[in-house]
C-alpha atoms as a PDB file:
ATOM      1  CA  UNK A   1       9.890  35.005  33.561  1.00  0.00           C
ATOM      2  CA  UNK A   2       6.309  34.538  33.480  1.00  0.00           C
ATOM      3  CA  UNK A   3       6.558  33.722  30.087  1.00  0.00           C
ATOM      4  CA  UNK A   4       9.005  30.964  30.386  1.00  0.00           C
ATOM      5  CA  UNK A   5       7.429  29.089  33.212  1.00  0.00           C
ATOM      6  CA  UNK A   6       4.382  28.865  31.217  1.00  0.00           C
ATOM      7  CA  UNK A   7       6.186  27.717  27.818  1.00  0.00           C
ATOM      8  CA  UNK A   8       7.838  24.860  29.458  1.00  0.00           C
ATOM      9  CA  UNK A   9       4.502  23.841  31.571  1.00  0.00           C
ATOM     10  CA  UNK A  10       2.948  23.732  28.075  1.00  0.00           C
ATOM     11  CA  UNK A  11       5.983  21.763  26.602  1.00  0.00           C
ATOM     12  CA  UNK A  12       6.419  19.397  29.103  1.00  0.00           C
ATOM     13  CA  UNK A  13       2.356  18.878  29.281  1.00  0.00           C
ATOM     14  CA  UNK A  14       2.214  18.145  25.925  1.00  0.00           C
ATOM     15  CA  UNK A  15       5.147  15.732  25.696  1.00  0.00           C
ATOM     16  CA  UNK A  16       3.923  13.710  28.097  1.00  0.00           C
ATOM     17  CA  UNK A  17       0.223  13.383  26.027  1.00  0.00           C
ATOM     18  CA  UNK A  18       2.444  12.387  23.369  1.00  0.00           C
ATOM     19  CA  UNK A  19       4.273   9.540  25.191  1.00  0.00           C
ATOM     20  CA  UNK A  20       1.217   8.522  26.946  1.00  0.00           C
ATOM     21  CA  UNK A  21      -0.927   8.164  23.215  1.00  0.00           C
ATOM     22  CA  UNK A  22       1.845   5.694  21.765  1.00  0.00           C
ATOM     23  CA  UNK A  23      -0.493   4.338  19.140  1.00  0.00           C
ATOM     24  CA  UNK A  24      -1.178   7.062  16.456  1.00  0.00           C
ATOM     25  CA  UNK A  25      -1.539   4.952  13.787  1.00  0.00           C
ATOM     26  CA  UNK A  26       0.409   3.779  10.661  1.00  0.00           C
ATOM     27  CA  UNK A  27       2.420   5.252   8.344  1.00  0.00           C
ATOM     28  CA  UNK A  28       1.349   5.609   5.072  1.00  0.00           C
ATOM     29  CA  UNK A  29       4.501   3.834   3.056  1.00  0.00           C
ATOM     30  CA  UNK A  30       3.700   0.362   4.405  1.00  0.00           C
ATOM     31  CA  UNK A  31       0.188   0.570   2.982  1.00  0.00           C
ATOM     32  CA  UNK A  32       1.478   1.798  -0.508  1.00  0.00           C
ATOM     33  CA  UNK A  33       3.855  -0.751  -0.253  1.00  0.00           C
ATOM     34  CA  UNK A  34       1.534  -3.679   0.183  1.00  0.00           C
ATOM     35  CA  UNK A  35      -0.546  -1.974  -2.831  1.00  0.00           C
ATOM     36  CA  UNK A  36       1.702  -2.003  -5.200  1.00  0.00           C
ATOM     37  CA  UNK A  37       2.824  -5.450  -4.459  1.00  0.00           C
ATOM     38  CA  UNK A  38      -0.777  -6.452  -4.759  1.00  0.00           C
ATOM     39  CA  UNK A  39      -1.275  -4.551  -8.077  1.00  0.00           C
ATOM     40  CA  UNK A  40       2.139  -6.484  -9.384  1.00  0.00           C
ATOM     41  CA  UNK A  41       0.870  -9.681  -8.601  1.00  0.00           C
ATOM     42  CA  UNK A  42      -1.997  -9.122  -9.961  1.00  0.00           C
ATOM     43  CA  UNK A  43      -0.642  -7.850 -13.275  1.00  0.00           C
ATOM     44  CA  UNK A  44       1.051 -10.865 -13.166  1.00  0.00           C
ATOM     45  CA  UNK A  45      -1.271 -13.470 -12.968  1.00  0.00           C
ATOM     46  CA  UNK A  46      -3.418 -11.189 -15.621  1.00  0.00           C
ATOM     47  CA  UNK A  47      -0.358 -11.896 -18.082  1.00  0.00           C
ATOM     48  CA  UNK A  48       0.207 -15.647 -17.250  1.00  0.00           C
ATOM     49  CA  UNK A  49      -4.053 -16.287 -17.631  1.00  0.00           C
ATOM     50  CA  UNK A  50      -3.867 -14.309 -21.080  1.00  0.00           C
ATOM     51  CA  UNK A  51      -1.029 -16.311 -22.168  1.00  0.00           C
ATOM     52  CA  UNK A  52      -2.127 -19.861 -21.109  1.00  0.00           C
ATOM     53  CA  UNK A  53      -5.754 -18.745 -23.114  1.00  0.00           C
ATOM     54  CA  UNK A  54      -4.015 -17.725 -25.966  1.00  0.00           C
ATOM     55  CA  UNK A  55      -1.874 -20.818 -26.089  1.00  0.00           C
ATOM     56  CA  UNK A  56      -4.917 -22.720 -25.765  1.00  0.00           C
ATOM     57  CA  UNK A  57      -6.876 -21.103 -28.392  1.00  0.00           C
ATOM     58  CA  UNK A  58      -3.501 -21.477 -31.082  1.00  0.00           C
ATOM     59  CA  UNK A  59      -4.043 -25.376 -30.060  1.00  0.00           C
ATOM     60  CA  UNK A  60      -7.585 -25.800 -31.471  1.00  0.00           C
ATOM     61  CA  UNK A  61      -7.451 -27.529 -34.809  1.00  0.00           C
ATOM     62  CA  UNK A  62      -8.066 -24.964 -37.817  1.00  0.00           C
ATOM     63  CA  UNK A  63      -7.667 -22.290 -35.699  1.00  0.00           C
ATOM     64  CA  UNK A  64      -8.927 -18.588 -37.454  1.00  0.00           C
ATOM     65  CA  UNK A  65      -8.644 -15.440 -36.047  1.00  0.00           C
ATOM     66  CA  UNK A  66     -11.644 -14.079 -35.782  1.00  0.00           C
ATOM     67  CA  UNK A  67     -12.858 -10.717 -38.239  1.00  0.00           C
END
């Protein structure tokens, strides 16, 4: 009986820590979330820079690719 008395002191103890420290930090989903949107905005505006230079560079007046 001993046993049991001192299984649910410990249980109850320790659920009430847990309640007590609500803020245990953040998940780690969000974060990789918000880092992959990052990354595909940035891929993005890598593409849309790459293609306004090239278009610009095609404009130039006897325009040669360079050896």
């Amino acid at each position: 009986m001993f046993l049991y008395t001192y299984l649910h002191a410990a249980v109850v103890t320790r659920l009430a820590e847990l309640r007590r420290d609500a803020e245990r930090g953040d998940s780690p989903v969000p974060t990789a979330v918000i880092i992959f949107g990052l990354v595909a905005v940035a891929m993005a505006v890598t593409a849309l820079a790459l293609t306004k230079a090239n278009d610009w560079m095609k404009a130039i007046p006897n325009h040669t690719q360079p050896k």
